[in-house]
Protein backbone atom coordinates (compact mmCIF):
# COMPACT_ATOMS: atom_id res chain seq x y z
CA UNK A 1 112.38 82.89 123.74
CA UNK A 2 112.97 84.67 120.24
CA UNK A 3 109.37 83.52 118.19
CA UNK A 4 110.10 82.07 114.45
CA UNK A 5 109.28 84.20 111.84
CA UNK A 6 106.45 81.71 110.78
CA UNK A 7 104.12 82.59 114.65
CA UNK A 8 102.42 85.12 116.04
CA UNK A 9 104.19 88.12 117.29
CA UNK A 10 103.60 87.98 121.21
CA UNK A 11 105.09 91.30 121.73
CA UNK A 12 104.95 94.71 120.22
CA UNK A 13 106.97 97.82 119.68
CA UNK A 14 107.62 99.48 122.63
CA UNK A 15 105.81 103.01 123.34
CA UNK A 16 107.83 105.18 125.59
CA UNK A 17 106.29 109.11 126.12
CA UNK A 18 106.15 111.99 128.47
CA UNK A 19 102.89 113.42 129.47
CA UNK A 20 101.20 116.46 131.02
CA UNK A 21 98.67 116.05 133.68
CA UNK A 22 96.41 118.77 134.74
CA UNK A 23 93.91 118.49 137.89
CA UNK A 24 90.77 118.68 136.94
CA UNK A 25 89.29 120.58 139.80
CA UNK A 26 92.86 122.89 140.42
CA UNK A 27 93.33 124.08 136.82
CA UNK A 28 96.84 125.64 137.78
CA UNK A 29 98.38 122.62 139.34
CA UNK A 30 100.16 120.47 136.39
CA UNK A 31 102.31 117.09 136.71
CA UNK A 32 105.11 115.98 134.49
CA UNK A 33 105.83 112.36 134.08
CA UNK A 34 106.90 109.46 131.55
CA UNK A 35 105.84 105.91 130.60
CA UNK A 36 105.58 103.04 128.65
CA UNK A 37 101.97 102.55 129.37
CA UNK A 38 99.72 106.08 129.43
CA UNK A 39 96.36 104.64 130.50
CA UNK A 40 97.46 102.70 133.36
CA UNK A 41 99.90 105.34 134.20
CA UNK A 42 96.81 107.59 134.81
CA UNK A 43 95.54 105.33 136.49
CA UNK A 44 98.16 105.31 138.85
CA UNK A 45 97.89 108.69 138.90
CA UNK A 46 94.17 109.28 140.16
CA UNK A 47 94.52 106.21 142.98
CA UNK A 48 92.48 103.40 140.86
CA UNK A 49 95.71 101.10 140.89
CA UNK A 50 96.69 101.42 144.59
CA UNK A 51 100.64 100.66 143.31
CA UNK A 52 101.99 103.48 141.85
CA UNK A 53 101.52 107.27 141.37
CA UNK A 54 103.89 109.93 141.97
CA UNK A 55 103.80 111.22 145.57
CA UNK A 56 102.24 114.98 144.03
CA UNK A 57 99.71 113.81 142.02
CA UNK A 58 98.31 111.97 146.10
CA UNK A 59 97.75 115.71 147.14
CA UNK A 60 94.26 116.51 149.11
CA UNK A 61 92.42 117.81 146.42
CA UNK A 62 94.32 117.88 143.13
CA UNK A 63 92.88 114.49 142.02
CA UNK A 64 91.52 113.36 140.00
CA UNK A 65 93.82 114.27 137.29
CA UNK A 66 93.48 114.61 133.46
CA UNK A 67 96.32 113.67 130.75
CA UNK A 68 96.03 116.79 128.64
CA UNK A 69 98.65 115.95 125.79
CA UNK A 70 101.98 113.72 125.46
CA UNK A 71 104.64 113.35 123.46
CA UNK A 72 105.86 110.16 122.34
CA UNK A 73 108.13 108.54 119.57
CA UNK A 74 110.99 108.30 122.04
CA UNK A 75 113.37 105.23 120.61
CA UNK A 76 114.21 103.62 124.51
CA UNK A 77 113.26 104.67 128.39
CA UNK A 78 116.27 106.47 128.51
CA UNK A 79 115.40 109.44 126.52
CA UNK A 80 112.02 110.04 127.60
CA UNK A 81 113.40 110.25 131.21
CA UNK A 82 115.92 112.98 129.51
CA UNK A 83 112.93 114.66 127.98
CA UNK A 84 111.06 114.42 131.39
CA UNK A 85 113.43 115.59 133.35
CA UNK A 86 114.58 118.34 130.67
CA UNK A 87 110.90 119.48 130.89
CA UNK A 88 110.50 119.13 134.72
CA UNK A 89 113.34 122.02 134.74
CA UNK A 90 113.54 123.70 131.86
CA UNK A 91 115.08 126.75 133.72
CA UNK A 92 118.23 124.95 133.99
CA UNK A 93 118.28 121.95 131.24
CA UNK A 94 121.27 122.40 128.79
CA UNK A 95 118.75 121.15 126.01
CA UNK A 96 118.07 124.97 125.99
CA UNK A 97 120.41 127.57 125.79
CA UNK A 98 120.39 130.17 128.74
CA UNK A 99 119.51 133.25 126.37
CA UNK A 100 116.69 130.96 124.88
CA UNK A 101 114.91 130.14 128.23
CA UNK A 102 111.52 131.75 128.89
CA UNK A 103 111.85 129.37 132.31
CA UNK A 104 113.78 131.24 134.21
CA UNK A 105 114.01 129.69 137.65
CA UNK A 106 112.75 126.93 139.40
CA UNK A 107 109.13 128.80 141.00
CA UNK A 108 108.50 130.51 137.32
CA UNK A 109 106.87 128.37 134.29
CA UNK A 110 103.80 127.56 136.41
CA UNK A 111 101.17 128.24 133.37
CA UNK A 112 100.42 126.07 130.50
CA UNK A 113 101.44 128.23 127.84
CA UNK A 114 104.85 128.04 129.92
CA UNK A 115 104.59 123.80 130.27
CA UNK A 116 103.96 124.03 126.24
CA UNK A 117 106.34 126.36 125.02
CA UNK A 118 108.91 123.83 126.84
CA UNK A 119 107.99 121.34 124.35
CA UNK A 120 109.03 123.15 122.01
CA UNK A 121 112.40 124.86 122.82
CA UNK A 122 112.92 120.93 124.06
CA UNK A 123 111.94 119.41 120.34
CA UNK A 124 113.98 121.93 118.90
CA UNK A 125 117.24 121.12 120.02
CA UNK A 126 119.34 118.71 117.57
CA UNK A 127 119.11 115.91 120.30
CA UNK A 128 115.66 115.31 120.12
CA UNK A 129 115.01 116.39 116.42
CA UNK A 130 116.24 113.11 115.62
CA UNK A 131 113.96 111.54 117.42
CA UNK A 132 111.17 111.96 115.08
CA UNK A 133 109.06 113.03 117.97
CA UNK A 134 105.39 113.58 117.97
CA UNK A 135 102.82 115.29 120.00
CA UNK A 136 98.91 114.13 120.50
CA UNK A 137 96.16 115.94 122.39
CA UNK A 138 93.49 114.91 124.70
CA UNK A 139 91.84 118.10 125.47
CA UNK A 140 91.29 120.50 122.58
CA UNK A 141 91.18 123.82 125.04
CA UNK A 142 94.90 122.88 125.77
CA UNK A 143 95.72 122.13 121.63
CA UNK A 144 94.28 125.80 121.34
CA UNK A 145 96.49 126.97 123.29
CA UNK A 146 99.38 125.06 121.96
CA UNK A 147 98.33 126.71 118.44
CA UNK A 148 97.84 130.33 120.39
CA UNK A 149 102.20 129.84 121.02
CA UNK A 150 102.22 132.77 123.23
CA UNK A 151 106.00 133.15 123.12
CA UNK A 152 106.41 132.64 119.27
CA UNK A 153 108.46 129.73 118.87
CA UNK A 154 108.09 127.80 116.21
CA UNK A 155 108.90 124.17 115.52
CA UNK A 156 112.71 123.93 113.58
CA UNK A 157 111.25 120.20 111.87
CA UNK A 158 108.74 119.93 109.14
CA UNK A 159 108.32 116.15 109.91
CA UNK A 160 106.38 116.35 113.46
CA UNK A 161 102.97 115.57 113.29
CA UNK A 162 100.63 117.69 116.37
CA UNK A 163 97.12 115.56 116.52
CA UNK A 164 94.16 115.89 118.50
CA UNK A 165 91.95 112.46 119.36
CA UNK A 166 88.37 112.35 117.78
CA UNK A 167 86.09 113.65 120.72
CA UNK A 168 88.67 115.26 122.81
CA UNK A 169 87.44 117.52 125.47
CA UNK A 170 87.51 120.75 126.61
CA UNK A 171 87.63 122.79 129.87
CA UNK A 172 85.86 120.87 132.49
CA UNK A 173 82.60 122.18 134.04
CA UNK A 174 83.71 120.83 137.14
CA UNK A 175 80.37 122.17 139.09
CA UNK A 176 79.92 119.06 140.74
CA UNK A 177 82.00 116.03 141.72
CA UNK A 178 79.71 113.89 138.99
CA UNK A 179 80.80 116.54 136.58
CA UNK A 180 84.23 115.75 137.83
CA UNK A 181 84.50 112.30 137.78
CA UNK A 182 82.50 112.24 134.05
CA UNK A 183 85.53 114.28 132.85
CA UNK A 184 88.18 111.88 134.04
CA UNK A 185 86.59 108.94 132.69
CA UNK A 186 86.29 110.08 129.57
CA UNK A 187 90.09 111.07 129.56
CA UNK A 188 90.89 107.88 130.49
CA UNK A 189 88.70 106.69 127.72
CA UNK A 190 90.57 108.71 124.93
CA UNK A 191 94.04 108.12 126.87
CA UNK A 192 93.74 104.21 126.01
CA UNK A 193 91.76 104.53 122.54
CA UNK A 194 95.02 106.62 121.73
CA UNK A 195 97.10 103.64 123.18
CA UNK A 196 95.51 100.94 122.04
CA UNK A 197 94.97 102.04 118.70
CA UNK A 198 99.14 102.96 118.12
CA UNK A 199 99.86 99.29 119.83
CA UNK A 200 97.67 97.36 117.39
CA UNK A 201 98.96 99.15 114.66
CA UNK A 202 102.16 98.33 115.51
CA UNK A 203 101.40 94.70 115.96
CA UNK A 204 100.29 94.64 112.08
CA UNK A 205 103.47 96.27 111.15
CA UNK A 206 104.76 93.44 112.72
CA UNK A 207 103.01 91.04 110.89
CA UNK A 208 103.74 92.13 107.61
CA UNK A 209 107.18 92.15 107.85
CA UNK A 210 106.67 89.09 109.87
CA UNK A 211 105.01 87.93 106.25
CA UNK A 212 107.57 89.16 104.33
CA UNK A 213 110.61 87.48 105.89
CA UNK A 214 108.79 84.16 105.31
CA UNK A 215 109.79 84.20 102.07
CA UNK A 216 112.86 82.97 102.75
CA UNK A 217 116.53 84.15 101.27
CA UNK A 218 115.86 87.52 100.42
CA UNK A 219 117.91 89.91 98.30
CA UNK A 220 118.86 93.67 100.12
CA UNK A 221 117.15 96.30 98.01
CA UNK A 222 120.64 97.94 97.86
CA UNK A 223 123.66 95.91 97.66
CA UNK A 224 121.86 92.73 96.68
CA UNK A 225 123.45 90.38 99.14
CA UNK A 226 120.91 87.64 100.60
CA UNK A 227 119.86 87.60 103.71
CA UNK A 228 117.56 85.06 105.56
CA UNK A 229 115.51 84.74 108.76
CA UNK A 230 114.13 81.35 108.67
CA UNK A 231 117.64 80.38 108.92
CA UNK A 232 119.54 79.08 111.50
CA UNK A 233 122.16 81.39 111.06
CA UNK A 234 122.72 84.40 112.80
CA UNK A 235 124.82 85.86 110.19
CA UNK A 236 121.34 85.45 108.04
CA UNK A 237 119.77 87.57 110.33
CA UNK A 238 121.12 91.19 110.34
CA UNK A 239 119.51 94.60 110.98
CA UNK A 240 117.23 95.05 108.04
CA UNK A 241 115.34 98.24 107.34
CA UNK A 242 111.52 98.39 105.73
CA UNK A 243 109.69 101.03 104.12
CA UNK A 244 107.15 102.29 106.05
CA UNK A 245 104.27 102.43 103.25
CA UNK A 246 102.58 98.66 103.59
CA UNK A 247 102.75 98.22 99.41
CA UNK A 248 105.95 98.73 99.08
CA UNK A 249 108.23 95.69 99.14
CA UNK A 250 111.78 97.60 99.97
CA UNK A 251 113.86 95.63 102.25
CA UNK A 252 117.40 95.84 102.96
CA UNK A 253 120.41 96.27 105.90
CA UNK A 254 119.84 98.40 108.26
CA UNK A 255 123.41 99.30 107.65
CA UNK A 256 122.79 100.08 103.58
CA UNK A 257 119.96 102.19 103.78
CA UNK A 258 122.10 104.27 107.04
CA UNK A 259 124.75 104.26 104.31
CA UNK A 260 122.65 105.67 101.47
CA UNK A 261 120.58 108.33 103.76
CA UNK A 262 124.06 109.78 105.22
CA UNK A 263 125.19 109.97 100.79
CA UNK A 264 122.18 111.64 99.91
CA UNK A 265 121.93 114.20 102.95
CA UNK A 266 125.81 115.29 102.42
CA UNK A 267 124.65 115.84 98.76
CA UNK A 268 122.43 118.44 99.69
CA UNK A 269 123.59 119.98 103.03
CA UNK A 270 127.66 119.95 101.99
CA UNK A 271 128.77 117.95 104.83
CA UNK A 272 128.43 114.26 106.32
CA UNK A 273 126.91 113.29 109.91
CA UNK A 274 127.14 110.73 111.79
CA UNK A 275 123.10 110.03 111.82
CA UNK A 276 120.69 110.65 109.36
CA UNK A 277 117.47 112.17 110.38
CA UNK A 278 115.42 110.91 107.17
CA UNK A 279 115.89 109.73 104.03
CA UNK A 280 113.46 108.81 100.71
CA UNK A 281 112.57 105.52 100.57
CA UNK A 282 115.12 104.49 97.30
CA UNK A 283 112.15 102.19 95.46
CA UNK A 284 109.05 104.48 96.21
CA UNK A 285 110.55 108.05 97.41
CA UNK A 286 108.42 108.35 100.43
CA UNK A 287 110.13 109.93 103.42
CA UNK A 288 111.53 107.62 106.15
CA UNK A 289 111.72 109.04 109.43
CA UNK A 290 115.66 107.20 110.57
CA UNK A 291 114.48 106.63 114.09
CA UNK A 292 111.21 104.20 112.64
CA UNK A 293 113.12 102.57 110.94
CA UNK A 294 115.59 101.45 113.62
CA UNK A 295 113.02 101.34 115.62
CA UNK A 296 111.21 99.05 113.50
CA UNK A 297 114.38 97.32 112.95
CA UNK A 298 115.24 96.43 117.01
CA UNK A 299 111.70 94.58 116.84
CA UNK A 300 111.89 92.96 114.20
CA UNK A 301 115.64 91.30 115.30
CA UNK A 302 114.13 91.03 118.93
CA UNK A 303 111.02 89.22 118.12
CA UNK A 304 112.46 86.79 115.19
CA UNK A 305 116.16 87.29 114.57
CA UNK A 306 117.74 86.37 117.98
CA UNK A 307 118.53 83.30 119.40
């Protein structure tokens, strides 16, 4: 049941990602996959949940498995599992074009210079650029080699942050099975600090818009019509759109701000799509990825907006 605007938000933005797994023991064997929930996925993975895992990743001798890097930001299940599977065969996806693959058939790609270079002919194409999408490190051996880009293809969007966790590890010593199992632990560790620490802060995004719709009738930032979601109304409660900085009190439709992003990117690129892929924030000019804010935007409606 859809929460008032005046309790406690019970749930949180969802987290959808793809993720690359590398065997800790077989260097050369890798595992594409996507979830909602990375640590438990991994878990999965390496047999400590006995539901779940892919049938691969159950091979004598490739577990246990570390979660080397993923990239997440996707706005619904749906296209991660186009990411996944664009990834899984990137010798064939139409995300790239056939005189841009370095995959070039199903048995080739096997490397991880090959698995990262994917992620970046697949961020690349328009589809995905709106997406906003981000990519985070767990082992710094494999971020090296992401920064190495052995087939010199760079990244088309400036707003894609690449991170590496605090601590992250390296190339496993892997001379004993201690050694082994010390490595995957502390993956999983960093797997669900990383995880835990983008879920709470999305729970306190929550609660300050959560704060800020308390208030009552509100004005939209940009056309100035009221709006209000401790109403009983449902016409009250429309789409609205937040600035992402926490001090900054800009609030309107979803459907103003989409209006005034789409006017300002025509004024500068000469024509007008159909979706922007940023915009500046019209009371404090800082950039607004579009996909946050709708994704922002679908919570906010879910948790306190529907009846």
């Amino acid at each position: 049941m859809t929460q008032t605007v005046g309790s406690q938000p019970k749930t949180r933005t969802q987290f959808y990602c793809c993720y690359l797994l590398q065997s800790i023991s077989k260097r050369q064997s890798f595992y594409i996959g996507s979830t909602p929930d990375p640590p438990k996925r991994l878990r999965q993975h390496n047999g400590i949940l006995s539901k779940g895992g892919a049938y691969r990743t159950r091979r004598e001798g490739s577990r246990p498995w570390e979660m080397i890097c993923i990239v997440y930001g996707f706005p619904n299940k749906i296209s991660a599992l186009q990411f996944e599977h664009a990834w899984q065969h990137g010798y064939q996806t139409h995300y790239i074009k056939a005189a841009d693959r370095i995959v070039q058939n199903k048995n080739g790609g096997r490397t991880i210079h090959h698995k990262l270079v994917l992620i970046r002919q697949l961020i690349n194409n328009v589809f995905f650029q709106y997406m906003n999408l981000q990519v985070h490190f767990f082992n710094d051996d494999t971020r090296r080699v992401w920064n190495l880009n052995k087939f010199k293809v760079d990244l088309l969007i400036d707003t894609m942050n690449v991170k590496v966790s605090d601590g992250a590890l390296g190339i496993p010593k892997a001379v004993t099975v201690d050694d082994i199992m010390n490595h995957a632990e502390a993956n999983q560790k960093l797997v669900k600090g990383f995880y835990d620490g983008y879920m709470s802060a999305s729970c306190v995004t929550c609660e300050e818009y959560q704060e800020r719709l308390t208030m009552g009738r509100i004005p939209c930032s940009i056309c100035q019509t009221e709006f209000d979601y401790t109403s009983s109304e449902q016409e009250m409660k429309p789409l609205l759109a937040f600035c992402i900085t926490s001090d900054c009190p800009f609030t309107s439709h979803l459907s103003c701000l989409h209006r005034y992003f789409l006017d300002d990117e025509q004024t500068v690129i000469g024509r007008r799509n159909l979706i922007p892929k940023s915009g500046k924030c019209p009371d404090c000019s800082v950039v607004l990825p579009w996909v946050s804010i709708v994704r922002n935007s679908i919570t906010v409606k879910k948790l306190y907006g529907s009846d």
